[in-house]
C-alpha atoms as a PDB file:
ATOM      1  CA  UNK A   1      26.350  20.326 -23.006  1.00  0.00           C
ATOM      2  CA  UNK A   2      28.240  19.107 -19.602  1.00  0.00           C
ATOM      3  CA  UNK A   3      28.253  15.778 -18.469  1.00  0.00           C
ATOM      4  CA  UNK A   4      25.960  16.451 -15.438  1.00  0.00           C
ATOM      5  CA  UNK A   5      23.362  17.679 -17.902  1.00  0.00           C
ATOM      6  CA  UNK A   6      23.455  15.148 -19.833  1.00  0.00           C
ATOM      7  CA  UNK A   7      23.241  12.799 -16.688  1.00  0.00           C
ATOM      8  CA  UNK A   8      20.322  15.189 -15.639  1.00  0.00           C
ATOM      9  CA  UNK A   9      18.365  14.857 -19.110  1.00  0.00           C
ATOM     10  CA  UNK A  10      18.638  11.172 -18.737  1.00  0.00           C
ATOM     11  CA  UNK A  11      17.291  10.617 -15.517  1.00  0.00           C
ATOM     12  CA  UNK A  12      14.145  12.861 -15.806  1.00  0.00           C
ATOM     13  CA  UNK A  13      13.684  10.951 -19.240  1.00  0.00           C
ATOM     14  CA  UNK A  14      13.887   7.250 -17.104  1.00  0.00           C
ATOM     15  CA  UNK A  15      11.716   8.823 -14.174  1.00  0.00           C
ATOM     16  CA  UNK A  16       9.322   9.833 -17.269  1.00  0.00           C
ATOM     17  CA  UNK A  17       9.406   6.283 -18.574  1.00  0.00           C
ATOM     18  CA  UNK A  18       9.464   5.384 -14.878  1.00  0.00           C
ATOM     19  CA  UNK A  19       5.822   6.202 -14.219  1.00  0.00           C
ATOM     20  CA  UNK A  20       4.373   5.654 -17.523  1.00  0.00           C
ATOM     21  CA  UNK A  21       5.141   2.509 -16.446  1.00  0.00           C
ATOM     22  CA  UNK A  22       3.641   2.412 -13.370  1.00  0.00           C
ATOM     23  CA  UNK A  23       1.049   4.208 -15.044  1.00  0.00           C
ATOM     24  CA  UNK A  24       0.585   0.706 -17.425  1.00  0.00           C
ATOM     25  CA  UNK A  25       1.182  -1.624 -14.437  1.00  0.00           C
ATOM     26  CA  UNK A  26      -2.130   0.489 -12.830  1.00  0.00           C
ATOM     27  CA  UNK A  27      -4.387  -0.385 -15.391  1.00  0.00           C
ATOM     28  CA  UNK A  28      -3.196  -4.302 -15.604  1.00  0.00           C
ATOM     29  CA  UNK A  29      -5.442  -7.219 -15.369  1.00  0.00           C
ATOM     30  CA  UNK A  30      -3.477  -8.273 -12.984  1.00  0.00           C
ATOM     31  CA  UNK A  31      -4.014  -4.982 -10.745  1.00  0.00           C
ATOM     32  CA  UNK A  32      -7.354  -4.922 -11.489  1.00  0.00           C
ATOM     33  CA  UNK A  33      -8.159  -8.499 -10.191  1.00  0.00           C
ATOM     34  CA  UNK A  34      -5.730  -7.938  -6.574  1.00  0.00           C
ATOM     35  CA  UNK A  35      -7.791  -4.601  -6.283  1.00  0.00           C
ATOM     36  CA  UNK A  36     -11.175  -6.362  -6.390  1.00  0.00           C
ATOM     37  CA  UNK A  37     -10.478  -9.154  -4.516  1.00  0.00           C
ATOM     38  CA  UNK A  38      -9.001  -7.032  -1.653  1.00  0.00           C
ATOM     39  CA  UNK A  39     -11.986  -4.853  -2.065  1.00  0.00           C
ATOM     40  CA  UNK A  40     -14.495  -8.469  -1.298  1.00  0.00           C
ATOM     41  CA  UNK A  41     -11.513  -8.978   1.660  1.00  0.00           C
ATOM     42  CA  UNK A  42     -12.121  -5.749   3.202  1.00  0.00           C
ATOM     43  CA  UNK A  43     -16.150  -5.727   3.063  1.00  0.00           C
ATOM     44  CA  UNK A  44     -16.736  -9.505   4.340  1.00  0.00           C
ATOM     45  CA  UNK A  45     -17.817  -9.518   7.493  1.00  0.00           C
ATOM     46  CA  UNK A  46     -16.756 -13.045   8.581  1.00  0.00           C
ATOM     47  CA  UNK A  47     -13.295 -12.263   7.106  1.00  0.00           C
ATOM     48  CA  UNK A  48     -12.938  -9.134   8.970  1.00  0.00           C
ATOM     49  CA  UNK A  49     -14.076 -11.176  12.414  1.00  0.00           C
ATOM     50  CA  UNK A  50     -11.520 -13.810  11.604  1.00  0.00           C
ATOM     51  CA  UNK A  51      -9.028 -11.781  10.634  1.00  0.00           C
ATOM     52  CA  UNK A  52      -9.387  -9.888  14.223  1.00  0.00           C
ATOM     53  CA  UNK A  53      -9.460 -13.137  15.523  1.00  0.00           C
ATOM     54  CA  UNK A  54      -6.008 -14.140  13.701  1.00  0.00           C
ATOM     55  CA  UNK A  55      -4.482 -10.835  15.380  1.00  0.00           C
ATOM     56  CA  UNK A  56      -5.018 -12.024  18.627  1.00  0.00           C
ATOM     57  CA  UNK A  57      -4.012 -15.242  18.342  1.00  0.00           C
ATOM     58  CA  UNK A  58      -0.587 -14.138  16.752  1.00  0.00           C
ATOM     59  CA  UNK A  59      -0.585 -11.542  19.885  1.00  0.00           C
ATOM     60  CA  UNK A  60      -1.158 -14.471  21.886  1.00  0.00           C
ATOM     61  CA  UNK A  61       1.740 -16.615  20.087  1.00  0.00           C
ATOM     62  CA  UNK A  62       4.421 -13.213  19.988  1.00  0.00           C
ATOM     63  CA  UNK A  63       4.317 -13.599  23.899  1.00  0.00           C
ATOM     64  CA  UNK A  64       5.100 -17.071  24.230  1.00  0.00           C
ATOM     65  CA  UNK A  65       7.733 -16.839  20.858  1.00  0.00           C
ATOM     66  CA  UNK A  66       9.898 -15.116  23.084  1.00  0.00           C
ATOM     67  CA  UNK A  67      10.184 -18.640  25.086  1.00  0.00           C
ATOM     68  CA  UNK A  68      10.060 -20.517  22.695  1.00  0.00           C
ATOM     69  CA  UNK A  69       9.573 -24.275  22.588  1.00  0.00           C
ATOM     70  CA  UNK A  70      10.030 -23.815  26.734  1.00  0.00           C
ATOM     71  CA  UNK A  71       7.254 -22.026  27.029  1.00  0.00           C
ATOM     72  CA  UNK A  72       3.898 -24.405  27.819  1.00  0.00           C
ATOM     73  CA  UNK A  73       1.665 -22.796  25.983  1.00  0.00           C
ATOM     74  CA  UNK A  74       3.872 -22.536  23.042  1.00  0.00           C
ATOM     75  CA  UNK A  75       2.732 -25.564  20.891  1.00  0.00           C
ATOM     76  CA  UNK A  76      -0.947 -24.677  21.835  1.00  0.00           C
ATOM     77  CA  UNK A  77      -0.921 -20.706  20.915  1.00  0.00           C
ATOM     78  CA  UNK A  78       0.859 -21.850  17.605  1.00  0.00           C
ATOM     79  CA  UNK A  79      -1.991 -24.742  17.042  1.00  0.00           C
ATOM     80  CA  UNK A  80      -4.497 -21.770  17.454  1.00  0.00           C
ATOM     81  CA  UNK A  81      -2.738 -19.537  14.676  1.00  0.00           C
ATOM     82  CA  UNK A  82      -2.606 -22.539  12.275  1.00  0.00           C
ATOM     83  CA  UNK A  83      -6.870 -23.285  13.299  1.00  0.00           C
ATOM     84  CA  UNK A  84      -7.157 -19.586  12.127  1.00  0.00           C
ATOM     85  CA  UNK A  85      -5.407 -19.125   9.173  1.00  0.00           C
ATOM     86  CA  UNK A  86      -7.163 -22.446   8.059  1.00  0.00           C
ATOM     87  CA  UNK A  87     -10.684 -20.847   8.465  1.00  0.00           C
ATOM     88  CA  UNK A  88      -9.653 -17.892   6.726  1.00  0.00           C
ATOM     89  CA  UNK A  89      -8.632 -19.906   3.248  1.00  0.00           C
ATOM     90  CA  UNK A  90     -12.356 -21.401   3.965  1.00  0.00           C
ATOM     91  CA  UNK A  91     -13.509 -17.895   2.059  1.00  0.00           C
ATOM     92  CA  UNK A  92     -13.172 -18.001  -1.520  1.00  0.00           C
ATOM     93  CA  UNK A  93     -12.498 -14.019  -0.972  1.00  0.00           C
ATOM     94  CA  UNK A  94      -9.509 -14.722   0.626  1.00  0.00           C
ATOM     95  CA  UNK A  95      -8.121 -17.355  -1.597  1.00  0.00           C
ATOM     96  CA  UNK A  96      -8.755 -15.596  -4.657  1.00  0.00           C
ATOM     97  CA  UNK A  97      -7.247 -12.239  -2.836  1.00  0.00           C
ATOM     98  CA  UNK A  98      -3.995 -14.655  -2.493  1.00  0.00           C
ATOM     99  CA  UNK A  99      -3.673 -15.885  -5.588  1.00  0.00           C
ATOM    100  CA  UNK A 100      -4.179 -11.966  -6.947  1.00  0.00           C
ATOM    101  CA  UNK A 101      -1.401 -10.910  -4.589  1.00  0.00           C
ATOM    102  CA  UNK A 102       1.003 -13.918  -5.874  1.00  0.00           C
ATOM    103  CA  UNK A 103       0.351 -12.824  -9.794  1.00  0.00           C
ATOM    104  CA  UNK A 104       0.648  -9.296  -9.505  1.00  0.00           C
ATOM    105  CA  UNK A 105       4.265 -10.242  -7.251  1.00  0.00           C
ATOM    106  CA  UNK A 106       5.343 -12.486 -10.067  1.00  0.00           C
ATOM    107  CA  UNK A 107       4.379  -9.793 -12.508  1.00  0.00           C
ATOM    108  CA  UNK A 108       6.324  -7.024 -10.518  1.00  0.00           C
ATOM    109  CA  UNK A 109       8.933  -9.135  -9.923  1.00  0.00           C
ATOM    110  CA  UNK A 110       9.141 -10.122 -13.556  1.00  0.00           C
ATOM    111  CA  UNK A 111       9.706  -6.939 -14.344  1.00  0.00           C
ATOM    112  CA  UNK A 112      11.942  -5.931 -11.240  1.00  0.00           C
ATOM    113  CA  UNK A 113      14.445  -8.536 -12.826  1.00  0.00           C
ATOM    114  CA  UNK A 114      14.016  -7.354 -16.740  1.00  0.00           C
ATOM    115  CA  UNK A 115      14.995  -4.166 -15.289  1.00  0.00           C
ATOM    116  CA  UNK A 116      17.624  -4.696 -13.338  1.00  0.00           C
ATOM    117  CA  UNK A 117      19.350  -7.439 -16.155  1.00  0.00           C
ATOM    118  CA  UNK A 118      19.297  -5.098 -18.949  1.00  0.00           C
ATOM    119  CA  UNK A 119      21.627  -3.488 -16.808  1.00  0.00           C
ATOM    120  CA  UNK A 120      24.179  -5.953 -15.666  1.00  0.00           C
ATOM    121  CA  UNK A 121      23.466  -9.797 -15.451  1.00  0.00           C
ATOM    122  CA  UNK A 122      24.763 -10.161 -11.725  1.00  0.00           C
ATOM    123  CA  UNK A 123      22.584  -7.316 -10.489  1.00  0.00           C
ATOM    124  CA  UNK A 124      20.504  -8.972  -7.594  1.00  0.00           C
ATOM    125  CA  UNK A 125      16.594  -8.677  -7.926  1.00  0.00           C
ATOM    126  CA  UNK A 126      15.139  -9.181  -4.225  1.00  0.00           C
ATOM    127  CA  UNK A 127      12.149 -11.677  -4.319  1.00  0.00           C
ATOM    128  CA  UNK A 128       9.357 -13.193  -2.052  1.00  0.00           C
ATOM    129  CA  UNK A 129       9.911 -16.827  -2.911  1.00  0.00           C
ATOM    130  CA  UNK A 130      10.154 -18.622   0.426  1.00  0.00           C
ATOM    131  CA  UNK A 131      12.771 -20.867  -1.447  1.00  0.00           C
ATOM    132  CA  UNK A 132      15.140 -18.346  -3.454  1.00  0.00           C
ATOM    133  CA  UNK A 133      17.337 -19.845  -5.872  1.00  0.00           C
ATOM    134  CA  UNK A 134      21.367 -18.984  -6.298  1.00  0.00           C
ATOM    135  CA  UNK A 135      23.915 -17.891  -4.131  1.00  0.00           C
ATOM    136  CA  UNK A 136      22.944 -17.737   0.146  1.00  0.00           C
ATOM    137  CA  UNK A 137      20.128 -20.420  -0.572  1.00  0.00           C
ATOM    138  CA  UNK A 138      21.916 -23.509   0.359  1.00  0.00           C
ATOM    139  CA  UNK A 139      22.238 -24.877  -2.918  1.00  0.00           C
ATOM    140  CA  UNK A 140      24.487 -25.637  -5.669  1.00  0.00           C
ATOM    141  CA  UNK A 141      26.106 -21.627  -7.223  1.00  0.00           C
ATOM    142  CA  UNK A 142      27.845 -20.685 -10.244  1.00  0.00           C
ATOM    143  CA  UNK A 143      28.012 -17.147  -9.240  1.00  0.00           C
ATOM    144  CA  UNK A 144      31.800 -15.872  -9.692  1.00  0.00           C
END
């Protein structure tokens, strides 16, 4: 056997194992719960009007972004995004669908990471974490 079969044999084993374990992921708890809560998300009618409402107020904000601070209505179309998205965590839908989202990222990032560090330890594993951690994020690194 050549060394690009081989290499061949082994990747459409790990694309097997690949989506048997996307396959498991599917049929988490943790799917299961982000599923149903953006299910209640997408039939609420006072979430749906708010979240058309949000849409045009960050419309509203995009134009006067491109100002910035100089622009006068800056402070006040930003104020109005803020007054929405404060409504919208009002509906326990929409808190619930967050905190779904944020498990099922940990979870996928989780993994995402177990992955990539059986590998090598100094593979990088992207993340959503407004404050990353290591190297680029301003604090102390013992990266080499």
């Amino acid at each position: 056997m050549s060394v690009s079969e081989l290499q061949t044999f082994d990747m459409a084993e790990v694309l097997t194992y690949a989506y048997e374990l996307g396959d498991l992921i599917n049929q988490s708890v943790d799917v299961s719960d982000y599923l149903y809560w953006k299910q209640q998300v997408d039939v609420h009618e006072g979430v749906q009007a708010l979240i058309k409402k949000l849409a045009a107020k960050k419309e509203l904000f995009d134009e006067t972004e491109r100002f910035g601070h100089f622009h006068p209505d800056y402070h006040a179309a930003q104020d109005a995004v803020h007054a929405v998205e404060l409504e919208l965590e009002m509906f326990e839908e929409v808190r619930n669908f967050k905190w779904a989202e944020k498990k099922l990222d940990d979870m996928l990032h989780q993994m995402s990471e177990t992955i990539a560090f059986s590998v090598s330890e100094s593979i990088k594993v992207p993340s959503n974490d407004p404050q990353p951690k290591g190297c680029g994020s301003g604090g102390s690194c013992s990266c080499g």
